[in-house]
PDB file of N, CA and C in Angstrom:
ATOM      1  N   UNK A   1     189.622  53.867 256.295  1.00  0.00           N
ATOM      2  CA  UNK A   1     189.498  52.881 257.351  1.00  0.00           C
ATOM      3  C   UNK A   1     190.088  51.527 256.987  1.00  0.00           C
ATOM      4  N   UNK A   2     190.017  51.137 255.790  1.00  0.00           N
ATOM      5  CA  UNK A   2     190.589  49.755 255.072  1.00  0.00           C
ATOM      6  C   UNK A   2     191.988  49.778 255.915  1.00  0.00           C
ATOM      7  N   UNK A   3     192.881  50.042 255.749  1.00  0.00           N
ATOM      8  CA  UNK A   3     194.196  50.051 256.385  1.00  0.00           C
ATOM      9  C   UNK A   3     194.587  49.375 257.592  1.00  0.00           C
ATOM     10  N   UNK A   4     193.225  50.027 258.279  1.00  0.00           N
ATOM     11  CA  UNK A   4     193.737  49.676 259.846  1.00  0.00           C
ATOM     12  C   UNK A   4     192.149  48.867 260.667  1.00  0.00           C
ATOM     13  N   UNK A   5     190.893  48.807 259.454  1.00  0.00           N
ATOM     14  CA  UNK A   5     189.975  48.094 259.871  1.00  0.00           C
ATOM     15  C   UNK A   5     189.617  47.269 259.152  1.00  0.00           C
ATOM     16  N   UNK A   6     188.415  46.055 259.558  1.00  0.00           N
ATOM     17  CA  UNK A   6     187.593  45.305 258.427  1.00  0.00           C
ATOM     18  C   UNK A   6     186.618  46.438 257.669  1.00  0.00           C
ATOM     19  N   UNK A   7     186.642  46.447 256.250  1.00  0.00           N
ATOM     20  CA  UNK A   7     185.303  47.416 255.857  1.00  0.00           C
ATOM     21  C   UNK A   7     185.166  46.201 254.772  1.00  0.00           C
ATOM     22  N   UNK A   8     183.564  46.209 255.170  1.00  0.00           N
ATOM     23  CA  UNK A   8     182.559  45.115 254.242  1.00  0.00           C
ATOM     24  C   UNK A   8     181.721  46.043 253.794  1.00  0.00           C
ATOM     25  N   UNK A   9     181.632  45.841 252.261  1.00  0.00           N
ATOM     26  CA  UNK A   9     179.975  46.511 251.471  1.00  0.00           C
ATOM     27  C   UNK A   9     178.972  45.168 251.219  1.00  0.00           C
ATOM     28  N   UNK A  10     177.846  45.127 251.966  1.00  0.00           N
ATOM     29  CA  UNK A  10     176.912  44.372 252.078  1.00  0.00           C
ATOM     30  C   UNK A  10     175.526  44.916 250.973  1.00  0.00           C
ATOM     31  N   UNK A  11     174.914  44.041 249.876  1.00  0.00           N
ATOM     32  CA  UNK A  11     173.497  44.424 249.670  1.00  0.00           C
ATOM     33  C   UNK A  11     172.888  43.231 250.006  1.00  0.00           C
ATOM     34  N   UNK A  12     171.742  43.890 250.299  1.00  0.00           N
ATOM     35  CA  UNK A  12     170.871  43.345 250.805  1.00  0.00           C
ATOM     36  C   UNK A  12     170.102  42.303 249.966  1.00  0.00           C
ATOM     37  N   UNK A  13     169.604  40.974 250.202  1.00  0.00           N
ATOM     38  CA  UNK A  13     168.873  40.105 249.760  1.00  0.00           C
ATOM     39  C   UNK A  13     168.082  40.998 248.534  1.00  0.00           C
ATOM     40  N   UNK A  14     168.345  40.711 247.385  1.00  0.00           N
ATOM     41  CA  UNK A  14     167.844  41.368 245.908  1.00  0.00           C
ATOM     42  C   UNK A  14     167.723  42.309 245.355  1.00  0.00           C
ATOM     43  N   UNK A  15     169.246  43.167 246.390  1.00  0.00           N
ATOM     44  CA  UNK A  15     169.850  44.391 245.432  1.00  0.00           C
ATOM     45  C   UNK A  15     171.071  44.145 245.547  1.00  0.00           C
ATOM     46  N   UNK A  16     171.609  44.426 244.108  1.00  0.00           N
ATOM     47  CA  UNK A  16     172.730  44.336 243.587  1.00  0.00           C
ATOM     48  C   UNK A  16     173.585  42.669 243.359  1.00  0.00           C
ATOM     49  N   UNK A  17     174.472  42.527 243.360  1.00  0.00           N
ATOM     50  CA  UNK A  17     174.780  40.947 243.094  1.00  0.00           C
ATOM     51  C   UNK A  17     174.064  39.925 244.579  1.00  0.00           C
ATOM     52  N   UNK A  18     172.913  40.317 245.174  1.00  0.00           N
ATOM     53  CA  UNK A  18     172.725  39.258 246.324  1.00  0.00           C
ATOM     54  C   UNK A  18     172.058  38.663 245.594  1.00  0.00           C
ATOM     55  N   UNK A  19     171.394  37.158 246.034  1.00  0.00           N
ATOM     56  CA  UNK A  19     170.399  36.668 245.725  1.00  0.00           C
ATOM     57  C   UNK A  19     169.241  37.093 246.301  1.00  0.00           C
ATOM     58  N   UNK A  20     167.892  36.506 246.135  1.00  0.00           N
ATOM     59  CA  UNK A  20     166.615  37.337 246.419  1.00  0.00           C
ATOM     60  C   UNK A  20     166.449  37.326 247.823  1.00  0.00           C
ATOM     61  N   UNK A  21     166.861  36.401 248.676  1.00  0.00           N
ATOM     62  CA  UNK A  21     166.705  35.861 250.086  1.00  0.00           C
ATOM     63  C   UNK A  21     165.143  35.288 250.293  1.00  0.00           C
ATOM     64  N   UNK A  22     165.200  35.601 251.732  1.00  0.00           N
ATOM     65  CA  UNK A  22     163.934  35.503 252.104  1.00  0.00           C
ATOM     66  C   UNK A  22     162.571  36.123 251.606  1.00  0.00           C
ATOM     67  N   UNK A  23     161.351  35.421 251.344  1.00  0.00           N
ATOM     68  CA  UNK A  23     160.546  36.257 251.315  1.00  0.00           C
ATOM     69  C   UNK A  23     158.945  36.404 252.591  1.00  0.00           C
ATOM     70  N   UNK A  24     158.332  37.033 252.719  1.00  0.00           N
ATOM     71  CA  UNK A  24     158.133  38.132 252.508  1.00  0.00           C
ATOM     72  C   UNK A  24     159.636  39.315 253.182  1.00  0.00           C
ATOM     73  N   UNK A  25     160.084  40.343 252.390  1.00  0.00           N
ATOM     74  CA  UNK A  25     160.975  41.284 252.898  1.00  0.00           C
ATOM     75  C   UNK A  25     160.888  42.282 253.912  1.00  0.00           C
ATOM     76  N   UNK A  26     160.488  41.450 254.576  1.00  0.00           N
ATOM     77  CA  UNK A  26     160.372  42.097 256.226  1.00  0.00           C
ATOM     78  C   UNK A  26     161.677  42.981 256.739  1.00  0.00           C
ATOM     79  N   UNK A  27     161.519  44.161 257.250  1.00  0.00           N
ATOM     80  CA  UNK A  27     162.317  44.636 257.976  1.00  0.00           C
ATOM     81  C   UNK A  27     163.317  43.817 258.891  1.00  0.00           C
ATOM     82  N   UNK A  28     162.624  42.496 259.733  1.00  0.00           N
ATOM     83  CA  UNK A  28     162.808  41.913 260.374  1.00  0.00           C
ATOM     84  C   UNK A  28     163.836  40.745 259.699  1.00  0.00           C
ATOM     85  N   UNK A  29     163.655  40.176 258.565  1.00  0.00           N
ATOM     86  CA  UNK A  29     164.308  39.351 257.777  1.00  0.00           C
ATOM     87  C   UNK A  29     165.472  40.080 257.323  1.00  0.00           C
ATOM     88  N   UNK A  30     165.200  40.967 256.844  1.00  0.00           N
ATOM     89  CA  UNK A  30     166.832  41.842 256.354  1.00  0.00           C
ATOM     90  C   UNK A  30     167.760  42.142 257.488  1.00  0.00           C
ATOM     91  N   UNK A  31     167.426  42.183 258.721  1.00  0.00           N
ATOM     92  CA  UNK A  31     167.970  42.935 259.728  1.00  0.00           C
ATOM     93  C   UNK A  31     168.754  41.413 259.909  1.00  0.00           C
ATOM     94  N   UNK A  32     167.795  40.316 260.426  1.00  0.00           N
ATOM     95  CA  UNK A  32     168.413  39.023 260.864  1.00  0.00           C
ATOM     96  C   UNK A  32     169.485  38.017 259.824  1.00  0.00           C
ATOM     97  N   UNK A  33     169.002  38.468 258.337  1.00  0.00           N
ATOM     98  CA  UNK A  33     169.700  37.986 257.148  1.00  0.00           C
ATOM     99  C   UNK A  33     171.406  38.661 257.327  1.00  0.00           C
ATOM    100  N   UNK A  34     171.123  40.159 258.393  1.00  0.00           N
ATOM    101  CA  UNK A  34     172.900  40.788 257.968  1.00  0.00           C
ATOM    102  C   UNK A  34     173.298  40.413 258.997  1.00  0.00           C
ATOM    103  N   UNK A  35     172.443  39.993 260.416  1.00  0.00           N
ATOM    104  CA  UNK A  35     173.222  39.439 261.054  1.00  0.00           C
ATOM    105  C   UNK A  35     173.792  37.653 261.057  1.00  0.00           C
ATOM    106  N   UNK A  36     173.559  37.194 260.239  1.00  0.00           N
ATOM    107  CA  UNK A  36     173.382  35.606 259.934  1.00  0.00           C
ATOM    108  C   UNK A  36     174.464  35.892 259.009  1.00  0.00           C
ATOM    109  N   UNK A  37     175.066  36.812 257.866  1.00  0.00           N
ATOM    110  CA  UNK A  37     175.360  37.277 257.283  1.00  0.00           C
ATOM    111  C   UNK A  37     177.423  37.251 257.979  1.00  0.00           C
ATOM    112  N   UNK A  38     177.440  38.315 258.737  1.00  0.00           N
ATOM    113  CA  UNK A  38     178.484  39.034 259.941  1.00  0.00           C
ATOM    114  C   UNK A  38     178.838  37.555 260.845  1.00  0.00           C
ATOM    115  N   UNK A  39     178.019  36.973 261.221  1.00  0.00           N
ATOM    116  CA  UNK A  39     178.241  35.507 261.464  1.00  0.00           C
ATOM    117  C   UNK A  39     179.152  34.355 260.952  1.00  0.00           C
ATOM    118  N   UNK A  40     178.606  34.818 259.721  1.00  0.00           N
ATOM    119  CA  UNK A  40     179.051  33.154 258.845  1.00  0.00           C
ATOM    120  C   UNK A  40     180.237  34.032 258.159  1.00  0.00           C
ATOM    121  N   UNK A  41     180.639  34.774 257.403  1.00  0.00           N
ATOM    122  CA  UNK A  41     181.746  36.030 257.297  1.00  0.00           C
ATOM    123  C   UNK A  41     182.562  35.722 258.636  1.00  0.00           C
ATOM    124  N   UNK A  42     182.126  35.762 259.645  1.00  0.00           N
ATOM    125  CA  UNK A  42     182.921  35.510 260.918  1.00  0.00           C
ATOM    126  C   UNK A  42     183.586  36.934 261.361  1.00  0.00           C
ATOM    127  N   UNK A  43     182.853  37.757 261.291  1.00  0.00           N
ATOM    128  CA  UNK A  43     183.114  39.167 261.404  1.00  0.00           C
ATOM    129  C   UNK A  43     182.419  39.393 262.763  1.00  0.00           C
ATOM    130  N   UNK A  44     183.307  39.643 264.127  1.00  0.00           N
ATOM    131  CA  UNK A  44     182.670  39.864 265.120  1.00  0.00           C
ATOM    132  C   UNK A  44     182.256  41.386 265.574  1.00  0.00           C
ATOM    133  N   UNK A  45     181.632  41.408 266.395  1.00  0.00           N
ATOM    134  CA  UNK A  45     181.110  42.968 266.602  1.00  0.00           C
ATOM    135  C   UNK A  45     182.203  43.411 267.589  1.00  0.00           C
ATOM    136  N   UNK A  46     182.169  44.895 268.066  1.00  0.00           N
ATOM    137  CA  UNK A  46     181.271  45.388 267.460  1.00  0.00           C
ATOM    138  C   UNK A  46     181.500  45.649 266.317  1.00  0.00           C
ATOM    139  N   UNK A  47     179.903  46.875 265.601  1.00  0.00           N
ATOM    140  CA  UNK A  47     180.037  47.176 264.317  1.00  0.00           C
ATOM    141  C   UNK A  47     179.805  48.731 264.197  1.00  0.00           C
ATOM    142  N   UNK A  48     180.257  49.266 263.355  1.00  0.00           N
ATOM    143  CA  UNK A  48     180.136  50.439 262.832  1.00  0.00           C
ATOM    144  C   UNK A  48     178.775  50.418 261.704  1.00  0.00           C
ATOM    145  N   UNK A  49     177.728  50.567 261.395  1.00  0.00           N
ATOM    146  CA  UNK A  49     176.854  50.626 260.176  1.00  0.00           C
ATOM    147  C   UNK A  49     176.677  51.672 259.597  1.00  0.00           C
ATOM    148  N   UNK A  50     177.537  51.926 258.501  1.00  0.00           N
ATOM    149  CA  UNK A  50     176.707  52.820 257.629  1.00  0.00           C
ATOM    150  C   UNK A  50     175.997  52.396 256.229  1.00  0.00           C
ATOM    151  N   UNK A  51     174.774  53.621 256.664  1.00  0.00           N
ATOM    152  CA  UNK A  51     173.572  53.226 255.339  1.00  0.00           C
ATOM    153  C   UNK A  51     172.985  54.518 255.076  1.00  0.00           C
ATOM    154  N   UNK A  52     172.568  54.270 253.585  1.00  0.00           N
ATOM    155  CA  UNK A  52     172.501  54.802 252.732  1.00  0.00           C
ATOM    156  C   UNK A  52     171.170  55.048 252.463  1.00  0.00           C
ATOM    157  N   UNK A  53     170.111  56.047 252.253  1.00  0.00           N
ATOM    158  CA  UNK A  53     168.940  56.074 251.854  1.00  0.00           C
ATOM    159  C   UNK A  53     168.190  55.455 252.639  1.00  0.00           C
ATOM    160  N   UNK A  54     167.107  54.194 251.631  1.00  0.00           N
ATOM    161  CA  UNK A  54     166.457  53.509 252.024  1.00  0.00           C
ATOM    162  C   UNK A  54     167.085  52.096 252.980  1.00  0.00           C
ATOM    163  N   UNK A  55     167.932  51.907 253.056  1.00  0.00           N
ATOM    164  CA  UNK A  55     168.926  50.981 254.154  1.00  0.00           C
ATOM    165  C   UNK A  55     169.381  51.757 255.652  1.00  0.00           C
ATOM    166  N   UNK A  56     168.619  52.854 255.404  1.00  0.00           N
ATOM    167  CA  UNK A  56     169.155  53.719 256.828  1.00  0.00           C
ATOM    168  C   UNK A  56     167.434  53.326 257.790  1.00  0.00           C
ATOM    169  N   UNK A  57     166.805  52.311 257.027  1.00  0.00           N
ATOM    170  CA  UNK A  57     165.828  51.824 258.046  1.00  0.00           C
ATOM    171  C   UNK A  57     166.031  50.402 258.405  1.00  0.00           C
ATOM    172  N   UNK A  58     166.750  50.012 257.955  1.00  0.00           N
ATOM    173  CA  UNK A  58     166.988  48.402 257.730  1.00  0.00           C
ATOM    174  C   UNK A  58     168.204  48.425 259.034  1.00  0.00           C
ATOM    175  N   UNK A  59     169.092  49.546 259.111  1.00  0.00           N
ATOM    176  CA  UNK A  59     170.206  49.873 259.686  1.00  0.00           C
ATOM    177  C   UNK A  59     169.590  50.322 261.356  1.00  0.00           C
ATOM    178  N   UNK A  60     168.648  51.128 261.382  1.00  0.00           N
ATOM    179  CA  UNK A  60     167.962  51.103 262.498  1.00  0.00           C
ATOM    180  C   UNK A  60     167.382  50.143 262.956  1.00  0.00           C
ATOM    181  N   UNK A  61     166.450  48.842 262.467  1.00  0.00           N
ATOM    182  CA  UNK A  61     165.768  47.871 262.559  1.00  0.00           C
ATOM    183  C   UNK A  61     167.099  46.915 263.453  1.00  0.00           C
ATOM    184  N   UNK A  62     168.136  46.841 262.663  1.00  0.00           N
ATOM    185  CA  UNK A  62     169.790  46.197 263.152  1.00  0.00           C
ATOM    186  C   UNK A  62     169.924  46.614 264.759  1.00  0.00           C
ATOM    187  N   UNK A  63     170.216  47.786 264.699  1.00  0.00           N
ATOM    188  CA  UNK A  63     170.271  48.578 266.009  1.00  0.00           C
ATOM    189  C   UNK A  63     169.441  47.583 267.080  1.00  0.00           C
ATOM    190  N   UNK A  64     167.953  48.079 267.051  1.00  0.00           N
ATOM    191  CA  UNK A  64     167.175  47.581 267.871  1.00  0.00           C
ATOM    192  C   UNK A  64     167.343  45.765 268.064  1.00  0.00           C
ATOM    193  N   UNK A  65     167.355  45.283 267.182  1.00  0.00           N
ATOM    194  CA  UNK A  65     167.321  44.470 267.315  1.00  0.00           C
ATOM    195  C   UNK A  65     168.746  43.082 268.158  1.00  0.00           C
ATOM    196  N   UNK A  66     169.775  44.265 267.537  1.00  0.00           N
ATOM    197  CA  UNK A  66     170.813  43.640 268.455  1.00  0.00           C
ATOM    198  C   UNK A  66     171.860  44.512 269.163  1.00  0.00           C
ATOM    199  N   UNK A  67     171.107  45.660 269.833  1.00  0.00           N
ATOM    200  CA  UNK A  67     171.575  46.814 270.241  1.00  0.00           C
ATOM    201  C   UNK A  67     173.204  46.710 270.724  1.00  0.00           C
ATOM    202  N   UNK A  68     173.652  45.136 271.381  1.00  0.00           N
ATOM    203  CA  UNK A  68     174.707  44.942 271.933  1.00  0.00           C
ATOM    204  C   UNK A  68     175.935  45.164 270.905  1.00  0.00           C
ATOM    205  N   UNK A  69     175.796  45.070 270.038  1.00  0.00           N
ATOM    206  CA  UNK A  69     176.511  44.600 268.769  1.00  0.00           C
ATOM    207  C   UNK A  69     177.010  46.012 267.610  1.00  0.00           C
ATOM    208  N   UNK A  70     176.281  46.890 267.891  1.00  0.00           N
ATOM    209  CA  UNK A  70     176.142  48.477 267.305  1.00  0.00           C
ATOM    210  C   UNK A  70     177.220  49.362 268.569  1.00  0.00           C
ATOM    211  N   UNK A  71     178.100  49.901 267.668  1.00  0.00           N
ATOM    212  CA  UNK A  71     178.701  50.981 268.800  1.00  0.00           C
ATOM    213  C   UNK A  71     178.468  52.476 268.065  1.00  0.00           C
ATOM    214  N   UNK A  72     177.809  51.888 266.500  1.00  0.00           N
ATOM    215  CA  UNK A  72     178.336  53.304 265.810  1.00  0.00           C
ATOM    216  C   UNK A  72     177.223  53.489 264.561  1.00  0.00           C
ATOM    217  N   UNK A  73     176.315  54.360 264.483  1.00  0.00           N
ATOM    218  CA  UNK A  73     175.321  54.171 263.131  1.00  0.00           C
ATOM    219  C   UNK A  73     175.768  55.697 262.215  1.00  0.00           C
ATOM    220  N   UNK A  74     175.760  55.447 260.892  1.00  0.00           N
ATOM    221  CA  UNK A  74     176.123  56.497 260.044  1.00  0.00           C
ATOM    222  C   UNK A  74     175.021  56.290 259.512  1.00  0.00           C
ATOM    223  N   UNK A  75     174.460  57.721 259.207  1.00  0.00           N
ATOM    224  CA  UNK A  75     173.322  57.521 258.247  1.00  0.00           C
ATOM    225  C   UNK A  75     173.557  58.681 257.546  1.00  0.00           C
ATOM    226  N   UNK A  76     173.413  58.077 256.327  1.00  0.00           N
ATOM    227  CA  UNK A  76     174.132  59.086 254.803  1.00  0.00           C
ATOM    228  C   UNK A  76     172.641  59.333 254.169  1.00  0.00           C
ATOM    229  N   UNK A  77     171.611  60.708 254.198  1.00  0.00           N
ATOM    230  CA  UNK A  77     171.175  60.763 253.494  1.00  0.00           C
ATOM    231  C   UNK A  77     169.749  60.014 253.528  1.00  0.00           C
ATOM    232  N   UNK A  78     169.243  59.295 254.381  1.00  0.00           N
ATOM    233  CA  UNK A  78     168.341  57.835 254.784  1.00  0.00           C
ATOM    234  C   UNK A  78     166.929  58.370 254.953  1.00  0.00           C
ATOM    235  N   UNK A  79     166.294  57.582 255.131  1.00  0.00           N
ATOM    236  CA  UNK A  79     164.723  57.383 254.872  1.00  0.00           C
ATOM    237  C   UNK A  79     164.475  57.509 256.204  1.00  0.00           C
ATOM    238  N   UNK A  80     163.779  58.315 256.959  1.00  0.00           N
ATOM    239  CA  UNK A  80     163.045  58.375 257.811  1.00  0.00           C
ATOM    240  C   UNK A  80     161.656  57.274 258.185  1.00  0.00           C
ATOM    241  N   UNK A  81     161.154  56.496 259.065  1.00  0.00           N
ATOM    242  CA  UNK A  81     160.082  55.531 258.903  1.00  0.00           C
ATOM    243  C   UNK A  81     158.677  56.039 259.307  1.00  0.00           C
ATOM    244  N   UNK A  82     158.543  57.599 259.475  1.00  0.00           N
ATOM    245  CA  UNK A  82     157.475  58.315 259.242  1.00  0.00           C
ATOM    246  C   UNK A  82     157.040  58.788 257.526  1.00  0.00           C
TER     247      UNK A  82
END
């Protein structure tokens, strides 16, 4: 996809080189942190999300929350929230 799209690898507020972000780590804070995130990056939607494991709830939380903005969710493998 690099070739002919933007592809960004994002971690999340206190995995991998991020800083800790916000706390408490609300579903709600991570979701609004990637969109504050895609913002200031200046990366407009829509977006494609794919996530991985435990980020395939954080990736749904995204969805709902800014449904307009999602055309496309990949979920590799992800955590169910049951």
């Amino acid at each position: 996809l690099a070739p002919t799209r933007r592809v960004v690898a994002y971690d999340r507020g206190g995995v991998g080189y991020s800083d800790e972000g916000f706390n408490p780590r609300t579903g709600t804070v991570v979701s609004d942190e990637l969109h504050a995130f895609l913002a200031a990056a200046d990366i407009p939607p829509p977006y494609v999300l794919c996530a991985h494991s435990f980020a395939g709830l954080f990736a749904r939380l995204y969805v709902r929350d800014y449904p307009g903005e999602v055309v496309g969710l990949v979920m590799i493998d992800t955590t169910h929230e049951d």
